[in-house]
Protein backbone atom coordinates (compact mmCIF):
# COMPACT_ATOMS: atom_id res chain seq x y z
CA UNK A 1 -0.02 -21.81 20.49
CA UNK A 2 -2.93 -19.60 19.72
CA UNK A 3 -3.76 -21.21 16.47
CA UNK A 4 -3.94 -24.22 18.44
CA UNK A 5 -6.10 -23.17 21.08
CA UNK A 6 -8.44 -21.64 18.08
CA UNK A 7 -8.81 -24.92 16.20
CA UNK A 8 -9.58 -26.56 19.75
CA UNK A 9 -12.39 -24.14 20.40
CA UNK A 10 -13.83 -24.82 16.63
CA UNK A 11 -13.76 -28.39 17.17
CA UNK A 12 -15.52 -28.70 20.70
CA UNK A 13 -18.04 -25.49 19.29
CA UNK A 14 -18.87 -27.83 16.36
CA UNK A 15 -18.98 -30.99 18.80
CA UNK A 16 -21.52 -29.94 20.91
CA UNK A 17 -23.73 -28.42 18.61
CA UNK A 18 -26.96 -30.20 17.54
CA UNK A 19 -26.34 -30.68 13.14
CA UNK A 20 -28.00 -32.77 10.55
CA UNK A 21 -26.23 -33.78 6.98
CA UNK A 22 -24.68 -32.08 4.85
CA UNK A 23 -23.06 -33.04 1.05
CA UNK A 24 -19.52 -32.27 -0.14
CA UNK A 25 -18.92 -29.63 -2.67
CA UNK A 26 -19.78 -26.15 -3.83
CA UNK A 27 -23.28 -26.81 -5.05
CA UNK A 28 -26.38 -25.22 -2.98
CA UNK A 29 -28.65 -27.88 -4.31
CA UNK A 30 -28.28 -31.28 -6.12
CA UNK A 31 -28.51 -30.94 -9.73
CA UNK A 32 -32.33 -32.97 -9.61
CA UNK A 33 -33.49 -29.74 -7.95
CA UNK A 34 -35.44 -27.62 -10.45
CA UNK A 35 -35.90 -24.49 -8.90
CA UNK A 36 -33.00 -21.89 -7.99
CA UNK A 37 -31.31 -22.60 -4.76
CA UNK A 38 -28.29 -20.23 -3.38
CA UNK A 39 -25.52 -20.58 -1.17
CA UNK A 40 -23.12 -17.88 0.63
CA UNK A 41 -19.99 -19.07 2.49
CA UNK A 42 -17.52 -17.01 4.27
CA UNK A 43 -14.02 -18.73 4.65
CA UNK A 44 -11.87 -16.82 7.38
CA UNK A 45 -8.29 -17.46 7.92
CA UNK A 46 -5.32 -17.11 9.90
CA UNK A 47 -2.05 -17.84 9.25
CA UNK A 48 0.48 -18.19 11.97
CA UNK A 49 2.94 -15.08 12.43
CA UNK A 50 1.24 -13.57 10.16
CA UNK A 51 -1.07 -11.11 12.26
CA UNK A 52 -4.70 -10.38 11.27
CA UNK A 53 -7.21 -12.61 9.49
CA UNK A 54 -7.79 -12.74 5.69
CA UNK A 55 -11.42 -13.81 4.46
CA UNK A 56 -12.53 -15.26 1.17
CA UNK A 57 -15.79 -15.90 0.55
CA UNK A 58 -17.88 -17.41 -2.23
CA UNK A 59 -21.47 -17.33 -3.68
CA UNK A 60 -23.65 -20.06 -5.40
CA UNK A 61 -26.75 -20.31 -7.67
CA UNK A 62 -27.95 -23.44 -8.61
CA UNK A 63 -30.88 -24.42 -11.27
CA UNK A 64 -30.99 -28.23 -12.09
CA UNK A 65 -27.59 -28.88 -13.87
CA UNK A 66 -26.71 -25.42 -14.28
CA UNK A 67 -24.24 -24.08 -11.34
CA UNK A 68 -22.87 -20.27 -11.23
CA UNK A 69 -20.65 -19.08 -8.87
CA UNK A 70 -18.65 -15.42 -8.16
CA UNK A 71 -15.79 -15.81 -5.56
CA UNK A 72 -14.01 -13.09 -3.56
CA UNK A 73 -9.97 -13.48 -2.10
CA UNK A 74 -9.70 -16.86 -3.56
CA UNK A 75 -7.16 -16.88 -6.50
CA UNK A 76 -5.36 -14.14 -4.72
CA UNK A 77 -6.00 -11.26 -1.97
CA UNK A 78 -8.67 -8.96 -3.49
CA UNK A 79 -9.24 -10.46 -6.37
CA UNK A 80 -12.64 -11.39 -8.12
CA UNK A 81 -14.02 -13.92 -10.31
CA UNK A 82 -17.31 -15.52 -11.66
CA UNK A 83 -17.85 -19.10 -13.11
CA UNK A 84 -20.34 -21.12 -14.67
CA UNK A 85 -20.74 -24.64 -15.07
CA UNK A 86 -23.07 -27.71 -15.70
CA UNK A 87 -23.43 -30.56 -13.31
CA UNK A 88 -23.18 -34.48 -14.56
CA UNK A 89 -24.09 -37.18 -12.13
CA UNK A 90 -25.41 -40.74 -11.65
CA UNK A 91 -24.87 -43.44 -9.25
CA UNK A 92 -26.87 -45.42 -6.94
CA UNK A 93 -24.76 -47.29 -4.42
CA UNK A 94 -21.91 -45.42 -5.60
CA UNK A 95 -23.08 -41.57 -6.51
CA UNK A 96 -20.82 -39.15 -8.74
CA UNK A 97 -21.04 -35.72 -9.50
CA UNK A 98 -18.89 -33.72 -12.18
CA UNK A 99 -18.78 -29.72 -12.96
CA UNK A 100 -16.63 -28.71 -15.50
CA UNK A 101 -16.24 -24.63 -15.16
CA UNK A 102 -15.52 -21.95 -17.29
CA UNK A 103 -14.64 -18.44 -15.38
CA UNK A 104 -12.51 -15.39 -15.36
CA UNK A 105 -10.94 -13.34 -12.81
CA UNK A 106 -9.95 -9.41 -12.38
CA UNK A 107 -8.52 -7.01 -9.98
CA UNK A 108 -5.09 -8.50 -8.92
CA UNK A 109 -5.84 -11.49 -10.79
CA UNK A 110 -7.32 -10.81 -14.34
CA UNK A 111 -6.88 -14.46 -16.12
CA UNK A 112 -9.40 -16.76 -17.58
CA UNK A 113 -9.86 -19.66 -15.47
CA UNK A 114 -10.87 -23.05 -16.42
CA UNK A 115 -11.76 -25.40 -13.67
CA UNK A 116 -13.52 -28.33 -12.41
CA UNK A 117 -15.42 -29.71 -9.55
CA UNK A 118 -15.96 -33.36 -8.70
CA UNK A 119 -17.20 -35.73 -6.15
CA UNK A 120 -17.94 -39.27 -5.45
CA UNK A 121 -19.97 -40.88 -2.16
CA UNK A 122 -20.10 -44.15 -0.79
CA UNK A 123 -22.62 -44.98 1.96
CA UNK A 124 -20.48 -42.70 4.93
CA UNK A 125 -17.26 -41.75 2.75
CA UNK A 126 -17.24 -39.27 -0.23
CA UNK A 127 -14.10 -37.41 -1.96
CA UNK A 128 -14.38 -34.40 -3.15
CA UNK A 129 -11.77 -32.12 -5.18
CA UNK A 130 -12.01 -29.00 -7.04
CA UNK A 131 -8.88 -27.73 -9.22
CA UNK A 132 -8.53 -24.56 -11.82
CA UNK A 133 -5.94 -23.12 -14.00
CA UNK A 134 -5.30 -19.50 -13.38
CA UNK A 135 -4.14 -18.21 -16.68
CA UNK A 136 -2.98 -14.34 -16.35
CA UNK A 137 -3.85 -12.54 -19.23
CA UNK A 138 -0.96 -9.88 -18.33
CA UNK A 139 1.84 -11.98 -17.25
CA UNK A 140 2.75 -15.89 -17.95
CA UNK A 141 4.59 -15.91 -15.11
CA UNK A 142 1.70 -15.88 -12.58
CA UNK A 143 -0.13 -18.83 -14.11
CA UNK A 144 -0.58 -21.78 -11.82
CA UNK A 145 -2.53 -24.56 -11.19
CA UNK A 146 -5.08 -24.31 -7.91
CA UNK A 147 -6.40 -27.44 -6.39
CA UNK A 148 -8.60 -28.30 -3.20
CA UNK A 149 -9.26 -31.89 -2.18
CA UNK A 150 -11.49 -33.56 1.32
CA UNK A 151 -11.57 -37.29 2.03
CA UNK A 152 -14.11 -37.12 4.31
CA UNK A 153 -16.37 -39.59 6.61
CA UNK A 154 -20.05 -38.90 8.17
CA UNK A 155 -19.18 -40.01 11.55
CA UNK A 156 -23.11 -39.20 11.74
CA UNK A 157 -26.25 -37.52 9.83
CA UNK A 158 -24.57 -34.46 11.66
CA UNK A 159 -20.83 -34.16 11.39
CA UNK A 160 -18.65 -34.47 8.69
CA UNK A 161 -14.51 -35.49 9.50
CA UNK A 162 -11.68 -36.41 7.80
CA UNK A 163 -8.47 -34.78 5.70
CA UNK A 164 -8.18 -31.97 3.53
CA UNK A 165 -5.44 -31.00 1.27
CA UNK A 166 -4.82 -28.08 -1.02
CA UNK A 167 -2.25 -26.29 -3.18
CA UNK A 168 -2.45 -22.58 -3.65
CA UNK A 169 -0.35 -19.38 -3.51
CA UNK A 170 -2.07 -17.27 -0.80
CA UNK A 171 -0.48 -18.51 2.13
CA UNK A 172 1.77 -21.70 3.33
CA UNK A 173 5.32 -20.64 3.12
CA UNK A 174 7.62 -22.69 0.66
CA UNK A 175 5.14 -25.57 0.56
CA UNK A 176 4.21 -26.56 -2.50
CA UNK A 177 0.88 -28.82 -0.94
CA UNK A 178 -0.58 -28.63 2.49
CA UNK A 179 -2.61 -30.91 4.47
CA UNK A 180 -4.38 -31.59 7.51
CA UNK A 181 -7.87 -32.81 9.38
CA UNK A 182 -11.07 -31.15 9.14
CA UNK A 183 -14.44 -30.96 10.37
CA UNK A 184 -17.89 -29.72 9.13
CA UNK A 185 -21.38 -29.71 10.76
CA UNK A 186 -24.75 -28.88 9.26
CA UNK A 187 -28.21 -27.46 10.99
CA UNK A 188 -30.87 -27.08 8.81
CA UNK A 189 -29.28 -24.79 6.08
CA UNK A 190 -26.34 -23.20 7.99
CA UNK A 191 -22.84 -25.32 7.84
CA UNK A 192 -20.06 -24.71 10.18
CA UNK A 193 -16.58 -26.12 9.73
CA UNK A 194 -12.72 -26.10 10.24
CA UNK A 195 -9.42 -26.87 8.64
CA UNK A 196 -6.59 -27.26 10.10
CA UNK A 197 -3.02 -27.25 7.85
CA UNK A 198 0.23 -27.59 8.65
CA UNK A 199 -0.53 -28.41 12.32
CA UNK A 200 2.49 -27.65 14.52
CA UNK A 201 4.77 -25.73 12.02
CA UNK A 202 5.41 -22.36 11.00
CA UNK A 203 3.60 -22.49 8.58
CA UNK A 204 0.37 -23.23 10.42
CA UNK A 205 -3.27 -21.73 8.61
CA UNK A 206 -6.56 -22.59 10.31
CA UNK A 207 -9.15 -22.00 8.04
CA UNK A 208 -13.15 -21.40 9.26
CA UNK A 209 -16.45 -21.58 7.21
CA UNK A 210 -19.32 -20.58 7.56
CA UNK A 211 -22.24 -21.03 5.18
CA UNK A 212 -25.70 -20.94 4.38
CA UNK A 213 -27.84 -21.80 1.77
CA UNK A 214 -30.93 -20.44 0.84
């Protein structure tokens, strides 16, 4: 299966390649960080049967607490949408971070979208989710609820593994949530990674990223 084979290459490419740590989440710097710190990531997918690759991709400015971000292709092909939020953490042996988001969207999708952003770490595991409600300002039919979740585990200061889970409209088929493994891999402020859902169906989607902060 080609989508197979791909997600084999972008697991032995991210392997072998010489990383240091990286953090879950959309944030470009931790919220202690006074200065403004950016982030670009590019998230290219392919869907099985489908032909051709779709690419969303998402920007990030951080100042201390304060956390914008604009996002391309990611509530729906096309679309557009800018958010702004404030970070809340604490924590010592067990560290938590919260966003709460306020954004809107236009082009395909023009809704006001409230969302959130959260993550907690413990020494080598973290979770990490992210959820929004797309609210259409033309039509209550296409609201919905969009969420993105990682359990992960820093095998070392390098590479990031574990499962990934997510429920949106842009691909998948009939199913409602999909799942699967992932990896990610950080060198000094570039992060590669894969995601793998639905492995072995029809309704297969491997999903790259590639990011760097900035």
């Amino acid at each position: 299966m080609k989508l197979a084979a791909a997600g084999t290459t972008l697991l032995t490419l991210v392997a072998n390649t010489a990383w240091c740590h990286d953090e879950p989440g959309r944030r470009a710097a931790p919220p202690d960080k006074p200065g403004w710190e950016f982030a670009l990531t590019a998230y290219p997918t392919q869907v099985r049967d489908a032909g051709g690759t779709t690419t969303s991709v998402i920007g990030a400015a951080d100042r201390g607490a304060l956390h914008l971000e604009t996002r391309y292709g990611y509530e729906a092909k096309d679309a557009r949408s800018v958010f702004a939020g404030w970070t809340f953490s604490g924590g010592e042996a067990i560290k938590w971070e919260v966003t709460p988001l306020v954004g809107a969207g236009w082009g395909p999708v023009r809704a006001f979208i409230p969302g959130v952003e959260a993550s907690v770490t413990w020494g080598r595991f973290d979770f990490y989710i992210e959820g929004e409600l797309v609210r259409d300002r033309r039509n209550s039919g296409d609201n919905y609820n969009y969420a993105w979740s990682e359990l992960g585990f820093h095998a070392t200061e390098w590479l990031r593994v574990g499962a990934v889970g997510q429920r949106t409209r842009l691909y998948g088929g009939e199913r409602d949530f999909q799942r699967g493994p992932f990896v990610q891999a950080t060198f000094g402020r570039a992060t590669l990674g894969g995601y793998w859902f639905n492995p072995g169906s029809r309704d297969e989607v491997v999903v790259a990223s590639i990011g760097v902060s900035f």
